[in-house]
C-alpha atoms as a PDB file:
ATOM      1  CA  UNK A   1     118.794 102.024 120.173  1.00  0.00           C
ATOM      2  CA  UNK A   2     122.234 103.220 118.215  1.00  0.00           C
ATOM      3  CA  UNK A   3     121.434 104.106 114.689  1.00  0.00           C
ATOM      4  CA  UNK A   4     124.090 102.456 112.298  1.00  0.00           C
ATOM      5  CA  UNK A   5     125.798 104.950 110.215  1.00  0.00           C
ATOM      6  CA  UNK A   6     125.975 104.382 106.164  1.00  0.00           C
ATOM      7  CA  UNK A   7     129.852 103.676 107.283  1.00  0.00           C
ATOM      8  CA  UNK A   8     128.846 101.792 109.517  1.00  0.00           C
ATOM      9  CA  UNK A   9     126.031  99.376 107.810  1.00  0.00           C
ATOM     10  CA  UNK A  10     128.410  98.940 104.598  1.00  0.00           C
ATOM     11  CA  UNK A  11     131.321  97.573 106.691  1.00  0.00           C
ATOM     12  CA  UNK A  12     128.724  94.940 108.128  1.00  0.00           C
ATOM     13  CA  UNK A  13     127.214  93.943 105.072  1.00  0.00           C
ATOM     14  CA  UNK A  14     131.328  93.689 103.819  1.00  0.00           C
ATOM     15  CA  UNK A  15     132.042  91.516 106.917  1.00  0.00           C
ATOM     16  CA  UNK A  16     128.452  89.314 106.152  1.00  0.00           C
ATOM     17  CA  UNK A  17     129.541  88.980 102.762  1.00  0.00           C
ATOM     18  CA  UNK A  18     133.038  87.712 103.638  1.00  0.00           C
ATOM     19  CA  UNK A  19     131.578  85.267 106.101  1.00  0.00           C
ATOM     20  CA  UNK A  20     128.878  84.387 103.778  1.00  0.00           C
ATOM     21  CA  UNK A  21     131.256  83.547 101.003  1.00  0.00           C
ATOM     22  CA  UNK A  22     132.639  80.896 102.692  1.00  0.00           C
ATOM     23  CA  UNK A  23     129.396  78.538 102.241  1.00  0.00           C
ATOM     24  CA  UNK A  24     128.825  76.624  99.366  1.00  0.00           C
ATOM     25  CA  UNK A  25     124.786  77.804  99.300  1.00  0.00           C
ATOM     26  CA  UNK A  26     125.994  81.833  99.471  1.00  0.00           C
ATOM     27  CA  UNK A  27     128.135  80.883  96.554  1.00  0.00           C
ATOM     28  CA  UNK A  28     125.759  78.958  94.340  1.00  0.00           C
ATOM     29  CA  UNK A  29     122.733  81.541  94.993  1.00  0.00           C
ATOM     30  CA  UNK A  30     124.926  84.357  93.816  1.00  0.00           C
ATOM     31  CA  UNK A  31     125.882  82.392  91.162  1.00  0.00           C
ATOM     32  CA  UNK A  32     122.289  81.186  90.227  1.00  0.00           C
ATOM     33  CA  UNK A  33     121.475  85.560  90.616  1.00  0.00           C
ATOM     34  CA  UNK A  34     123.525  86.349  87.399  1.00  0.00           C
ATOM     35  CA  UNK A  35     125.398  89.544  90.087  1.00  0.00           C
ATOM     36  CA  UNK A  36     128.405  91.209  90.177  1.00  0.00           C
ATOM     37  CA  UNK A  37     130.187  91.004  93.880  1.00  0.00           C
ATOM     38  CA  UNK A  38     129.199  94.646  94.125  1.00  0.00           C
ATOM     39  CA  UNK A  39     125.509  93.631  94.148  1.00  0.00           C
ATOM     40  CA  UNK A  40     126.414  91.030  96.489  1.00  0.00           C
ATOM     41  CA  UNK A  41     128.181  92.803  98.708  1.00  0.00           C
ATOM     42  CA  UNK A  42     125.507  95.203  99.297  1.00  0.00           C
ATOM     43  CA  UNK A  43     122.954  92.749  99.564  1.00  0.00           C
ATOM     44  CA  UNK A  44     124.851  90.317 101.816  1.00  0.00           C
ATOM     45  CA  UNK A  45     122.908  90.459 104.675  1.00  0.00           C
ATOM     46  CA  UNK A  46     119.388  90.019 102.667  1.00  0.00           C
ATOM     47  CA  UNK A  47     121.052  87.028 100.809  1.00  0.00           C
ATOM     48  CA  UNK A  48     121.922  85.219 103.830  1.00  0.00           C
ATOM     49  CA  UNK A  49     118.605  86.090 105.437  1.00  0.00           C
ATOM     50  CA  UNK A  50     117.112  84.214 101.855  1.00  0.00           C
ATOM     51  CA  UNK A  51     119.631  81.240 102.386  1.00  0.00           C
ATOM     52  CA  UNK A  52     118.324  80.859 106.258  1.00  0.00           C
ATOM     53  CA  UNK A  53     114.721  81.171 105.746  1.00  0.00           C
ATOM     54  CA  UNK A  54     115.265  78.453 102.270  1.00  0.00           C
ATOM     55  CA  UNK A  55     117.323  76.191 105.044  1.00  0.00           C
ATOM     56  CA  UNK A  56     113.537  75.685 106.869  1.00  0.00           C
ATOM     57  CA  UNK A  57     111.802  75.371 104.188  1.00  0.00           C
ATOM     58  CA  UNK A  58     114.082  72.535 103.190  1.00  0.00           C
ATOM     59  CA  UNK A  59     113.396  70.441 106.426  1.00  0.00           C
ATOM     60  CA  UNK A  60     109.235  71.628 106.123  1.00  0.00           C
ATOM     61  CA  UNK A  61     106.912  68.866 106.283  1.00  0.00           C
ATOM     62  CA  UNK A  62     103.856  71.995 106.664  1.00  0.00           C
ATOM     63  CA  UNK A  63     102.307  75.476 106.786  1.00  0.00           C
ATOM     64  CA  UNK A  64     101.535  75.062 109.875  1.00  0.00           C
ATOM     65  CA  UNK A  65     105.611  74.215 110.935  1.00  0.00           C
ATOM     66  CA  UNK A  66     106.553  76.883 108.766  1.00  0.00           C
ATOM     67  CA  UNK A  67     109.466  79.122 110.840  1.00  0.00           C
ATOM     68  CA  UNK A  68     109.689  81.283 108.502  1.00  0.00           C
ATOM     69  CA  UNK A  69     109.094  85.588 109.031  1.00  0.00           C
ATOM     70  CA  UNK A  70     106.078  85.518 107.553  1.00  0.00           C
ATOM     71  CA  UNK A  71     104.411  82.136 107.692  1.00  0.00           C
ATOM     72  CA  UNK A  72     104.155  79.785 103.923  1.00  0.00           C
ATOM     73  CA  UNK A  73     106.609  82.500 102.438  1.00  0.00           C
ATOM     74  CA  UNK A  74     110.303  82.368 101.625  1.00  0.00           C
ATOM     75  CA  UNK A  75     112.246  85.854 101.102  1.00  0.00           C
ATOM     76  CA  UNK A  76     113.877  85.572  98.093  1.00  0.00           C
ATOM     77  CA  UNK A  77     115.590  87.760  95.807  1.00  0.00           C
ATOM     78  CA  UNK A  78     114.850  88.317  92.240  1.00  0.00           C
ATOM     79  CA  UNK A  79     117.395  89.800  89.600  1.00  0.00           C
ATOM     80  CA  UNK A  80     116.143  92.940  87.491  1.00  0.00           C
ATOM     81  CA  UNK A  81     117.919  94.352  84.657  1.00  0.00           C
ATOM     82  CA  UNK A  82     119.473  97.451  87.363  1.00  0.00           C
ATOM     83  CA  UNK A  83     118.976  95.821  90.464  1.00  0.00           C
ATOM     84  CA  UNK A  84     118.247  93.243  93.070  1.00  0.00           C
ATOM     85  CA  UNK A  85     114.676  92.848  94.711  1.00  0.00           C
ATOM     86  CA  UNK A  86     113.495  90.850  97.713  1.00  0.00           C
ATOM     87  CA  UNK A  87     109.571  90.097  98.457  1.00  0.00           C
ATOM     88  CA  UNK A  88     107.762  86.967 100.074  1.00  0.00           C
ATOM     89  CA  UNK A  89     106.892  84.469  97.969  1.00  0.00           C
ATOM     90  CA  UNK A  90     104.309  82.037  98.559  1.00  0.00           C
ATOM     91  CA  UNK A  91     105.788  78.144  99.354  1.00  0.00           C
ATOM     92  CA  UNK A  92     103.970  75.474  98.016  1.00  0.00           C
ATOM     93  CA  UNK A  93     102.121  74.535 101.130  1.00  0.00           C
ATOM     94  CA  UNK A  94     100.791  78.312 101.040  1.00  0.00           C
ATOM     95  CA  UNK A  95      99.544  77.662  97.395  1.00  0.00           C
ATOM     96  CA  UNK A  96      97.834  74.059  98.300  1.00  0.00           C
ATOM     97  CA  UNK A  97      95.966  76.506 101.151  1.00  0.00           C
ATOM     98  CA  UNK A  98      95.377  79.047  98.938  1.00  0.00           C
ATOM     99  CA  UNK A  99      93.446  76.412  96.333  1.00  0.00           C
ATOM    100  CA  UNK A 100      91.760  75.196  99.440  1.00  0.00           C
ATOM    101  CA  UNK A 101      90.618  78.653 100.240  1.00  0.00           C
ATOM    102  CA  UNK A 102      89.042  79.273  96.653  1.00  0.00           C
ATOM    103  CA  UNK A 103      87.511  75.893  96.619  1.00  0.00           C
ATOM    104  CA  UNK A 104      85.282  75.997 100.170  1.00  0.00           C
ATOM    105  CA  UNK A 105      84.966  79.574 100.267  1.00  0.00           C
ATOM    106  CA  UNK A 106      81.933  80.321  98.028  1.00  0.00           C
ATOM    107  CA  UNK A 107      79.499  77.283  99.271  1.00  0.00           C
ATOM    108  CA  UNK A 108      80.059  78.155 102.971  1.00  0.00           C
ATOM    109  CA  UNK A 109      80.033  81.903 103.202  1.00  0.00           C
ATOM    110  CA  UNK A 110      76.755  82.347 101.265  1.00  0.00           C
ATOM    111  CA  UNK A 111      75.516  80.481 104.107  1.00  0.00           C
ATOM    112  CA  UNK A 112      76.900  82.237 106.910  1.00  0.00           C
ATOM    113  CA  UNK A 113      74.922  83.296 110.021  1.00  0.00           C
ATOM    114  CA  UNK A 114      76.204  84.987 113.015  1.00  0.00           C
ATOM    115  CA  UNK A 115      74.331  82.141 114.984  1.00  0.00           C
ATOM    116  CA  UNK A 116      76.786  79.640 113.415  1.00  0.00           C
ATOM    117  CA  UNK A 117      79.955  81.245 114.887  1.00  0.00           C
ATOM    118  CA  UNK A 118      81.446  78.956 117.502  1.00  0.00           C
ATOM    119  CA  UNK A 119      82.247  80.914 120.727  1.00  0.00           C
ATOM    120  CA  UNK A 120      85.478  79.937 121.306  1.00  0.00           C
ATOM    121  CA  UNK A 121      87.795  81.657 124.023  1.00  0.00           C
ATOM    122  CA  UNK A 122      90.446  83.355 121.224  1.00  0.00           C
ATOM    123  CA  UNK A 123      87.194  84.795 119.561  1.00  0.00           C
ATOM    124  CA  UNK A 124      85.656  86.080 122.124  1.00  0.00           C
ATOM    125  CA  UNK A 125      86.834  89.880 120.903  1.00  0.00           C
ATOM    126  CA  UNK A 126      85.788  89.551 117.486  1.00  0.00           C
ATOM    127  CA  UNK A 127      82.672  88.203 118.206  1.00  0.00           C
ATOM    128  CA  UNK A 128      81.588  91.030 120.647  1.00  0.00           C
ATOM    129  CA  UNK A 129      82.971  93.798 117.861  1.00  0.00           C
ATOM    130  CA  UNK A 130      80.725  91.660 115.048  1.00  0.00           C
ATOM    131  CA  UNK A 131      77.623  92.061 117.802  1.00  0.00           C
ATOM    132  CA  UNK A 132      78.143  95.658 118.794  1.00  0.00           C
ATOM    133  CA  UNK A 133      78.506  96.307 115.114  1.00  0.00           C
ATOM    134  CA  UNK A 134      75.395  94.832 114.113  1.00  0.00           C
ATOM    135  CA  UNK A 135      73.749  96.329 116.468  1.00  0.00           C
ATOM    136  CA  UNK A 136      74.905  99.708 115.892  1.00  0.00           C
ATOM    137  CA  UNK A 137      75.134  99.274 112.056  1.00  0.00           C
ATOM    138  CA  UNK A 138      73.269 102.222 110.134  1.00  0.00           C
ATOM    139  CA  UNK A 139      73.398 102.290 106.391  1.00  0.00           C
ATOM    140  CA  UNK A 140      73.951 106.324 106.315  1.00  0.00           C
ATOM    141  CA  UNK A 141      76.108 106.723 109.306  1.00  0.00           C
ATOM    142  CA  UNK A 142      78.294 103.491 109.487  1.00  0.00           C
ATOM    143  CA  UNK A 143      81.702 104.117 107.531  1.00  0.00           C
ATOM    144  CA  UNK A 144      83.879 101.824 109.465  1.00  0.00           C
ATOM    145  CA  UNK A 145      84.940  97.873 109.272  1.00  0.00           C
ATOM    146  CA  UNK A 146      87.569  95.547 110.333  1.00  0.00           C
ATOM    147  CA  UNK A 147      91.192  94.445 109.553  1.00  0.00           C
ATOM    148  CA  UNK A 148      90.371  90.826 111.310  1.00  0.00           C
ATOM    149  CA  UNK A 149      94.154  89.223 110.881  1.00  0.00           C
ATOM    150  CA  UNK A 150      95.662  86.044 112.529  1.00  0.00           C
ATOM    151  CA  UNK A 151      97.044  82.424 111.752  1.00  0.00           C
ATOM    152  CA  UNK A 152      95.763  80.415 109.354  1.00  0.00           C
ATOM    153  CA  UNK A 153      92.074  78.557 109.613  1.00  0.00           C
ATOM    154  CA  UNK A 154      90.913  80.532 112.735  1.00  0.00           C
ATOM    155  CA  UNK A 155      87.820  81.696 110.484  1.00  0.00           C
ATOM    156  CA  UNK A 156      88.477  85.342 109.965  1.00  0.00           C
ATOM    157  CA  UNK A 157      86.472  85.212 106.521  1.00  0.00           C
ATOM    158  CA  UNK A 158      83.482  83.406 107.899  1.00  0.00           C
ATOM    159  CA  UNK A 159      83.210  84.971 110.916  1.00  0.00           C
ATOM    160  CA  UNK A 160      82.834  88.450 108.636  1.00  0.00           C
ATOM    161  CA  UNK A 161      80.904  86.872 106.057  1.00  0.00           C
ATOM    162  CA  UNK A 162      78.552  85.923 108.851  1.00  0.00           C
ATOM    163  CA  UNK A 163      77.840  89.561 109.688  1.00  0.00           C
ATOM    164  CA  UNK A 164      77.928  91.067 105.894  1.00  0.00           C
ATOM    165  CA  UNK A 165      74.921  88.238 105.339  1.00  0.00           C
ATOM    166  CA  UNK A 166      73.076  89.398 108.096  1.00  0.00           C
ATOM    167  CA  UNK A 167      73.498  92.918 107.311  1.00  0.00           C
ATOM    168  CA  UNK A 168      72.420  92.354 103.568  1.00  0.00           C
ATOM    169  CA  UNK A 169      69.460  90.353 104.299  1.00  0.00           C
ATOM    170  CA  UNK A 170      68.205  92.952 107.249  1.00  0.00           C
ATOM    171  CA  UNK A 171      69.004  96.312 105.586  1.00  0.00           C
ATOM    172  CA  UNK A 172      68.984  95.015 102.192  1.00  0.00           C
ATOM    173  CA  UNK A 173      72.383  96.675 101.483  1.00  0.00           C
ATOM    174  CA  UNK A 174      74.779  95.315  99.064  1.00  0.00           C
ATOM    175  CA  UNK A 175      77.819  93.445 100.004  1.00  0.00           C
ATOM    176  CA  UNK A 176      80.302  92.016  98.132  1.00  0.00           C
ATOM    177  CA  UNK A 177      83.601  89.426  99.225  1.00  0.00           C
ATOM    178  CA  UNK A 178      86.698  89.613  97.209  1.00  0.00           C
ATOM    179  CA  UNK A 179      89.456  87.836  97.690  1.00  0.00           C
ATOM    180  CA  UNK A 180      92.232  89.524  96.564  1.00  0.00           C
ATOM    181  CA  UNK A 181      94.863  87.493  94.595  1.00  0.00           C
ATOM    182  CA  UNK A 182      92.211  86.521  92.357  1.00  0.00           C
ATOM    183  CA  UNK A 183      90.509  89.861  91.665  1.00  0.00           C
ATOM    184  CA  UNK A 184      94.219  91.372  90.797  1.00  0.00           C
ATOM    185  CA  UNK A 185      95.141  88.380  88.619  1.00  0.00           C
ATOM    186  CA  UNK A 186      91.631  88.409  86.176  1.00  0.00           C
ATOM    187  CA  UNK A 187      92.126  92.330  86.019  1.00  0.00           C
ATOM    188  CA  UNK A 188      95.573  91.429  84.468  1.00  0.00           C
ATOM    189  CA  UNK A 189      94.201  89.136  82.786  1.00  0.00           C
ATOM    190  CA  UNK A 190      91.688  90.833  81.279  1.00  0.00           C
ATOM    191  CA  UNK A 191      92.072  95.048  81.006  1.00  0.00           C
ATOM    192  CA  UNK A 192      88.800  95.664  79.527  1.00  0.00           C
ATOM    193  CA  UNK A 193      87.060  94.652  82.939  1.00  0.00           C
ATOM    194  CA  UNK A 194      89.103  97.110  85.100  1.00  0.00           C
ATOM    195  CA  UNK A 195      86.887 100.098  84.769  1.00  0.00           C
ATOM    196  CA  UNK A 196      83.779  98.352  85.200  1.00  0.00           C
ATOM    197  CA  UNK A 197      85.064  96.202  88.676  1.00  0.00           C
ATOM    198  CA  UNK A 198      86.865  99.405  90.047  1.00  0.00           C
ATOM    199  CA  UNK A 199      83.857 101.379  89.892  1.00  0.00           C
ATOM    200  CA  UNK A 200      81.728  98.515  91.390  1.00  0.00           C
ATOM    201  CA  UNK A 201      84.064  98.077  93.990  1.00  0.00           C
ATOM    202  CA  UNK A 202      84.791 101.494  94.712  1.00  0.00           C
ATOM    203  CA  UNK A 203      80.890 102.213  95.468  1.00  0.00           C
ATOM    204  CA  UNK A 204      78.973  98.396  97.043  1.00  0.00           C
ATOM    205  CA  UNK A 205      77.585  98.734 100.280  1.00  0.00           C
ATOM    206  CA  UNK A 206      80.218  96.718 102.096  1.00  0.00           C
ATOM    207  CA  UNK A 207      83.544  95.643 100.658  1.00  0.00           C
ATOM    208  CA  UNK A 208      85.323  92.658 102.092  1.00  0.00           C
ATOM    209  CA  UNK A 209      88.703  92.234 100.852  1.00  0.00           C
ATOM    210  CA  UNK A 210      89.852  88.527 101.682  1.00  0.00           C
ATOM    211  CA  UNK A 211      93.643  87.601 102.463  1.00  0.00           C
ATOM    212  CA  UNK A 212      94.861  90.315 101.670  1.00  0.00           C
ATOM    213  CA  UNK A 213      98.939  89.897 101.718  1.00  0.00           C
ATOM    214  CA  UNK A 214      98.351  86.896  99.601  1.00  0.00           C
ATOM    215  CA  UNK A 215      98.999  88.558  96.361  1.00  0.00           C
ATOM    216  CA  UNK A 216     102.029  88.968  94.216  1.00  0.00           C
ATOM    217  CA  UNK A 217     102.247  92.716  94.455  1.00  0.00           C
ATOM    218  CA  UNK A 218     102.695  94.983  91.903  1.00  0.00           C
ATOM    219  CA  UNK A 219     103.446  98.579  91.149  1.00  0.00           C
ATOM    220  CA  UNK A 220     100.139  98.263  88.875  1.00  0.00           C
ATOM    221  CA  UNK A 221      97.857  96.242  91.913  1.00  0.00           C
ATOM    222  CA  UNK A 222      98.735  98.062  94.632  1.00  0.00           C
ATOM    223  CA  UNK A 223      98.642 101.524  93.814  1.00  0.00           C
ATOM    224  CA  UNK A 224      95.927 101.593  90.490  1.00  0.00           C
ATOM    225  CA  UNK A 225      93.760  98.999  91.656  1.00  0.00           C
ATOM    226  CA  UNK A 226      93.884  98.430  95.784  1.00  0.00           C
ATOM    227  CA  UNK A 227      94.822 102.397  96.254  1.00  0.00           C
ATOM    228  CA  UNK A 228      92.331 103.481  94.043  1.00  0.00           C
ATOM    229  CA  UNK A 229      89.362 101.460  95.511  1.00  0.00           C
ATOM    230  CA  UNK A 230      90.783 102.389  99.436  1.00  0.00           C
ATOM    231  CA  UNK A 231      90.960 106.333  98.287  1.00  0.00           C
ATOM    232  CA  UNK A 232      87.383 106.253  96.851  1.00  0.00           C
ATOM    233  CA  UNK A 233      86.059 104.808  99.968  1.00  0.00           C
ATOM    234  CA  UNK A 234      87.888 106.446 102.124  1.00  0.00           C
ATOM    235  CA  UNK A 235      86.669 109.473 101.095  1.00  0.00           C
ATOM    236  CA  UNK A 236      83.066 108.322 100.425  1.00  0.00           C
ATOM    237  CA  UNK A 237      82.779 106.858 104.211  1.00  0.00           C
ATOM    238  CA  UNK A 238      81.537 103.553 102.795  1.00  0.00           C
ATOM    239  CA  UNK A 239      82.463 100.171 105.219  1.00  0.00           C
ATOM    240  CA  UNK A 240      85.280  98.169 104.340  1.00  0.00           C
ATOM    241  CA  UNK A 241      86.640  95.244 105.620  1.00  0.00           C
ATOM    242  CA  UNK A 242      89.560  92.996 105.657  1.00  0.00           C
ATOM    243  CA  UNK A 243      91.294  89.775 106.531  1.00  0.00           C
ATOM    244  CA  UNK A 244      94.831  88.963 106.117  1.00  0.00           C
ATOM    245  CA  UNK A 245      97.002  86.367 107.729  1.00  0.00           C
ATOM    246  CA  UNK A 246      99.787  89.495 108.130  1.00  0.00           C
ATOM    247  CA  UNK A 247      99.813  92.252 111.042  1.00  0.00           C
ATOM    248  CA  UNK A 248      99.186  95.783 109.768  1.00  0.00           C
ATOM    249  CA  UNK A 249     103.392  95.937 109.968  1.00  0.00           C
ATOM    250  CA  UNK A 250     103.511  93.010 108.319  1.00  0.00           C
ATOM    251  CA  UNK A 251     101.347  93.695 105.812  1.00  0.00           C
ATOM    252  CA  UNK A 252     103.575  96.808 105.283  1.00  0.00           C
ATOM    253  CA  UNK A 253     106.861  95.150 104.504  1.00  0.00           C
ATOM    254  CA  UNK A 254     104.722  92.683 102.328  1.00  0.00           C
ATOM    255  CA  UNK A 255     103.384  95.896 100.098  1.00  0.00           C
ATOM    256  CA  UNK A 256     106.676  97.824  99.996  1.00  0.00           C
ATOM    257  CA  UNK A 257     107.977  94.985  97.565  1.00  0.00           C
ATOM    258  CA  UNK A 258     108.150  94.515  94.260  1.00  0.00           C
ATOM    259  CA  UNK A 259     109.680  92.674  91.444  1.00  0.00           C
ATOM    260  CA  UNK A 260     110.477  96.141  90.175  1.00  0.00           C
ATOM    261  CA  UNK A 261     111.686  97.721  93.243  1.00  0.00           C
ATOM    262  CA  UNK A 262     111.220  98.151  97.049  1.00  0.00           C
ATOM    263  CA  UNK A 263     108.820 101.398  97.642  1.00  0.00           C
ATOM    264  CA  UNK A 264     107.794 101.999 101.410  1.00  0.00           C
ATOM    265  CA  UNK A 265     106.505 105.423 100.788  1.00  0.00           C
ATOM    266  CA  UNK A 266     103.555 104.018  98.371  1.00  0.00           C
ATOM    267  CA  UNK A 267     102.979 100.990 100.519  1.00  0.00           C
ATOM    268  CA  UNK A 268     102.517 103.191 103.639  1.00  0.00           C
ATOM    269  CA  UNK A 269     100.068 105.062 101.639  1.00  0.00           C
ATOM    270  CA  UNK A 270      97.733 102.238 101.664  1.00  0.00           C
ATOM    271  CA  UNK A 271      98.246 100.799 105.105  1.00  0.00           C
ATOM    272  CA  UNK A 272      97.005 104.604 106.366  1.00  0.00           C
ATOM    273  CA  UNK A 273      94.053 104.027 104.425  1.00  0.00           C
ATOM    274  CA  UNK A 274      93.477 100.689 105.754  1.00  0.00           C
ATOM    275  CA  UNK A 275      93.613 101.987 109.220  1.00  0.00           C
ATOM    276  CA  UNK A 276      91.483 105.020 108.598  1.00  0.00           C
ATOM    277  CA  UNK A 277      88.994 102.806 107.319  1.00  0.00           C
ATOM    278  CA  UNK A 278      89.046 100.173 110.085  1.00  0.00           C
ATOM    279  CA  UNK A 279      89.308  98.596 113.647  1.00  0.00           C
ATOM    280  CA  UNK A 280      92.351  95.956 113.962  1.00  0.00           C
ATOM    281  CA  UNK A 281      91.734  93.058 115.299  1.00  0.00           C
ATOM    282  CA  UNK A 282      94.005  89.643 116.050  1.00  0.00           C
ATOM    283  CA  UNK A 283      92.350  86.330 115.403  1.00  0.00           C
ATOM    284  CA  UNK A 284      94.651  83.428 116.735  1.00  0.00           C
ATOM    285  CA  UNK A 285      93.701  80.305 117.609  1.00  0.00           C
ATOM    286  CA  UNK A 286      93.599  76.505 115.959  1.00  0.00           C
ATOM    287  CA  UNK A 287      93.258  76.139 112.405  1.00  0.00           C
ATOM    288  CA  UNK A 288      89.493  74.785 111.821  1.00  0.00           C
ATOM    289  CA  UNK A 289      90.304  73.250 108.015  1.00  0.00           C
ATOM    290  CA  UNK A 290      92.184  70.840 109.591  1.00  0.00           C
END
């Protein structure tokens, strides 16, 4: 595959951007943006992948007809005081599932039992890694877990709270679930608590961090909070899982960006620590909350 030069990848964003200004929506976004055509010009080809992925979202009557990159997000830029930023930002279909989430999570996954899991053909996988790991688990020894990631409803967090249950009440370890968006936004909320949570974090038994790629990231939540919990682990050996409705690469892109700026050196930092810490598995299948 030819590598475009920096020649080479200006006079095609130049060429978008003349196309580009020929629609109304191009026009009106820039516009709406507050940029100089500089700035537009040398984010032509992100602008008009925003305009595209808005266009579905227009004619969306669901998450789960969402034809979007990454599903129940829009890319969409954001004007700083230097610069423009891009990240994924959650529709309003993704926030109504997100509520959903919140709402049902805490009755049912106390309850959890691996007994409970439906064997269903698409979780056939994760359901012989949840066994094996049970089986093998060992409170001193075990220092791995699971990025479990997939579509929407399949029962990633379930299926996982199903095992941390029956790990806590056979070993009498302690577990903890945490789904992320929340956890970042109280810490924000609320300073004082950081030290305390980190260091409880950074040292339970078993760590489940739920949908993660959910959150708004920030410079601040990605590297102090989720970097410092993953390094302390990491280097402690202690079992951490994950679910996520993004792919490891995914996941990535979704990390690199922030309101502030677009960093893929930091947010590669933290997907190596999520794969030294874990197995990957995908999770597709129908979504069970509907």
């Amino acid at each position: 595959m030819k590598v475009a030069s920096s020649k080479e990848y200006v006079l095609e964003q130049n060429k978008t951007y003349e196309e580009e200004l020929k629609k109304d929506e191009f026009k009106a976004l820039v516009k709406k943006l507050h940029i100089s055509e500089k700035e537009a010009k040398k984010n032509a080809i992100k602008i008009s992948d925003c305009l595209e992925e808005l266009a579905n979202c227009k004619n969306c009557k669901s998450l789960y007809s969402c034809k979007n990159k990454v599903k129940g997000h829009v890319y969409f830029p954001d004007n700083n005081t230097s610069f423009l930023t891009f990240s994924y930002t959650p529709c309003k279909y993704q926030k109504k599932e997100f509520e959903k989430i919140k709402e049902t999570n805490e009755s049912i996954l106390d309850k959890a039992r691996i007994k409970d899991i439906k064997p269903t053909k698409n979780r056939l996988e994760v359901i012989k890694w949840i066994k094996e790991y049970y089986d093998k688990y060992d409170p001193i020894t075990t220092n791995k877990g699971l990025y479990l990631h997939g579509n929407f409803g399949t029962g990633k967090t379930f299926l996982l709270a199903a095992l941390l249950n029956e790990l806590k009440n056979k070993y009498q370890v302690n577990t903890e679930i945490v789904y992320v968006p929340e956890l970042l936004r109280r810490l924000k909320e609320n300073l004082s608590l950081v030290g305390d949570k980190l260091y409880y974090l950074e040292n339970v038994d078993i760590l489940l961090l739920d949908d993660l790629g959910a959150e708004k990231v920030t410079d601040w939540g990605r590297d102090e909070i989720l970097g410092t919990i993953l390094q302390t682990r990491m280097n402690k050996g202690m079992p951490t899982f994950f679910t996520s409705n993004l792919n490891i690469s995914e996941l990535e892109r979704h990390l690199s960006l922030t309101k502030e700026n677009e960093d893929l050196v930091k947010a590669k930092r933290l997907i190596e620590r999520i794969k030294y810490l874990t197995d990957d598995i995908e999770l597709l299948g129908n979504n069970y909350r509907e």
